[in-house]
C-alpha atoms as a PDB file:
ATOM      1  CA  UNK A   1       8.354  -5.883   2.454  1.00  0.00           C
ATOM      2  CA  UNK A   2      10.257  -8.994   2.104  1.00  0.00           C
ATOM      3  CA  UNK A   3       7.634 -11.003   3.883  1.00  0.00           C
ATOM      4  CA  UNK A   4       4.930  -9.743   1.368  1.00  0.00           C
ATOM      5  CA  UNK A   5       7.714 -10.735  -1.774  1.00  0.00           C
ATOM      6  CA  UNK A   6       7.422 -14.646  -0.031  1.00  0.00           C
ATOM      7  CA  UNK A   7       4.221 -14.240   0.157  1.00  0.00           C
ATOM      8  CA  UNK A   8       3.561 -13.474  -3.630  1.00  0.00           C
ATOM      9  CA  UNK A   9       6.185 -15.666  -4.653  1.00  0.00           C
ATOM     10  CA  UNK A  10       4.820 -19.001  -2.450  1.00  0.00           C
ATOM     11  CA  UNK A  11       0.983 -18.025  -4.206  1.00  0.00           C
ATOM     12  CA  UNK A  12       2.760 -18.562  -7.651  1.00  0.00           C
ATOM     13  CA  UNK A  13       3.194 -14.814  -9.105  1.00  0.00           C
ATOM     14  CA  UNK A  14       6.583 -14.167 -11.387  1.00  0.00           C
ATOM     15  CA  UNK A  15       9.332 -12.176  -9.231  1.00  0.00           C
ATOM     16  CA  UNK A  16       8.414  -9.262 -10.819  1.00  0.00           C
ATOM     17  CA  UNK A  17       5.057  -9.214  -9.341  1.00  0.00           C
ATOM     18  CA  UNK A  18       5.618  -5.491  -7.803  1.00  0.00           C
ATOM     19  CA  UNK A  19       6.375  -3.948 -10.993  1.00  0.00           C
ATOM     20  CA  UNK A  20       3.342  -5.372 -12.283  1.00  0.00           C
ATOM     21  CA  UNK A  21       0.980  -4.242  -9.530  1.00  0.00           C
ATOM     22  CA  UNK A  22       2.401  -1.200  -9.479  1.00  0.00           C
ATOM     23  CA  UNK A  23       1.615  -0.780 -12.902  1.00  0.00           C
ATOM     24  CA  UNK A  24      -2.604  -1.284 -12.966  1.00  0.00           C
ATOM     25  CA  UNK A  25      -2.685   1.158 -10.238  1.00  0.00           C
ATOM     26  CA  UNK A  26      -4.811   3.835 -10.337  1.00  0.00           C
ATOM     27  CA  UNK A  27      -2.182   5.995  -7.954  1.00  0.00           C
ATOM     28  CA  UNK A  28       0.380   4.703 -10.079  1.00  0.00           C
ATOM     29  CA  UNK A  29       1.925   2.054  -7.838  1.00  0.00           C
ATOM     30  CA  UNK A  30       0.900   0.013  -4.328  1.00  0.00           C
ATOM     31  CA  UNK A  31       0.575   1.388  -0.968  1.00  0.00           C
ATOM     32  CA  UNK A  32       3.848   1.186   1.050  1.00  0.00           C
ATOM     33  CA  UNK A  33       5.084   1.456   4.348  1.00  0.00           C
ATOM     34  CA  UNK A  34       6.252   5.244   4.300  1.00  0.00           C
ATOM     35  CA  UNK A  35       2.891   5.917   2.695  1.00  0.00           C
ATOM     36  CA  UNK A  36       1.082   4.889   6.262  1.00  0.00           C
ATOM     37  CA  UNK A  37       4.133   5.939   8.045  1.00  0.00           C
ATOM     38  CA  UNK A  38       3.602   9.604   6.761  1.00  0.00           C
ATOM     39  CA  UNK A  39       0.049   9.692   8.125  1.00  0.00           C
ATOM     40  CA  UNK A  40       0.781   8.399  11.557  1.00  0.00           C
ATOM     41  CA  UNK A  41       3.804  11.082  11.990  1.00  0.00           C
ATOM     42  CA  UNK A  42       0.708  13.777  10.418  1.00  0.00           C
ATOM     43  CA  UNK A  43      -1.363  12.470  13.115  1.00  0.00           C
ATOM     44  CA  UNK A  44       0.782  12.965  16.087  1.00  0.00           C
ATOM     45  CA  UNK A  45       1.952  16.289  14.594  1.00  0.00           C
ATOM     46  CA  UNK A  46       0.565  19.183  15.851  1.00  0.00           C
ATOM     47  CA  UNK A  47      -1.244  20.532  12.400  1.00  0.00           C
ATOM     48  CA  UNK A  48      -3.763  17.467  13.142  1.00  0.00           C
ATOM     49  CA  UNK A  49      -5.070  18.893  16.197  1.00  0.00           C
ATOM     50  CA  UNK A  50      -8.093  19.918  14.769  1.00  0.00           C
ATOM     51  CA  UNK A  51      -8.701  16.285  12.912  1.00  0.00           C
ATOM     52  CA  UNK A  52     -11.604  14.929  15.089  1.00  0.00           C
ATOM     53  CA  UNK A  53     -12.298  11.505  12.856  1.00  0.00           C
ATOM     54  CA  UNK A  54     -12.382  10.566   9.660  1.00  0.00           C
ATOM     55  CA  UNK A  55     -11.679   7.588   7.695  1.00  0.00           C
ATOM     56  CA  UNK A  56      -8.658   6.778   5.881  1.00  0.00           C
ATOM     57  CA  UNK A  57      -8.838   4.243   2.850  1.00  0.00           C
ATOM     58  CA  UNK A  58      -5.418   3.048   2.568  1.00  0.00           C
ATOM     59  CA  UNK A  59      -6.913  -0.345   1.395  1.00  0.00           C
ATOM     60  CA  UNK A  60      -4.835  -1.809  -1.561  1.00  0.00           C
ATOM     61  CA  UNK A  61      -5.575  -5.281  -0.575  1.00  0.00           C
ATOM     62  CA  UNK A  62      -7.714  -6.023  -3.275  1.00  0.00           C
ATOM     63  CA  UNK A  63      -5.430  -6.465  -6.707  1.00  0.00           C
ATOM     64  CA  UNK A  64      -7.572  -9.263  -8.126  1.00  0.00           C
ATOM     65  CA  UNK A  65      -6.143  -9.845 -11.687  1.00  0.00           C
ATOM     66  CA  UNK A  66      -3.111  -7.542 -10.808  1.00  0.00           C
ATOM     67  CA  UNK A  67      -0.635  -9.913 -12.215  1.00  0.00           C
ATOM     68  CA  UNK A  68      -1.741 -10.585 -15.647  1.00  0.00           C
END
């Protein structure tokens, strides 16, 4: 999102900081909005009717050392 580029930028990583993180992912690139977006329209789908909890790791906050 652009607030999350500002972010990156104001703690000092190079403007291509996505490209990097994408890059040491093990999926192949960083969770993004669509990603969660996706699950939530899943969720109030009927085919989840039967979901009755579960947990979700969607967690990507932890990139220590993505930037090089």
């Amino acid at each position: 999102t652009p607030n999350e580029d500002t972010v990156q930028r104001k703690e000092g990583n190079p403007a291509n900081w996505l490209e990097l993180a994408d890059a040491r992912m093990p999926m192949g690139r960083i969770l993004r909005p669509d990603d969660v977006a996706g699950l939530v329209m899943w969720f109030l789908s009927p085919e989840s009717a039967m979901m009755s909890g579960g947990i979700i790791d969607f967690d990507h906050s932890k990139i220590v050392g993505t930037y090089g």
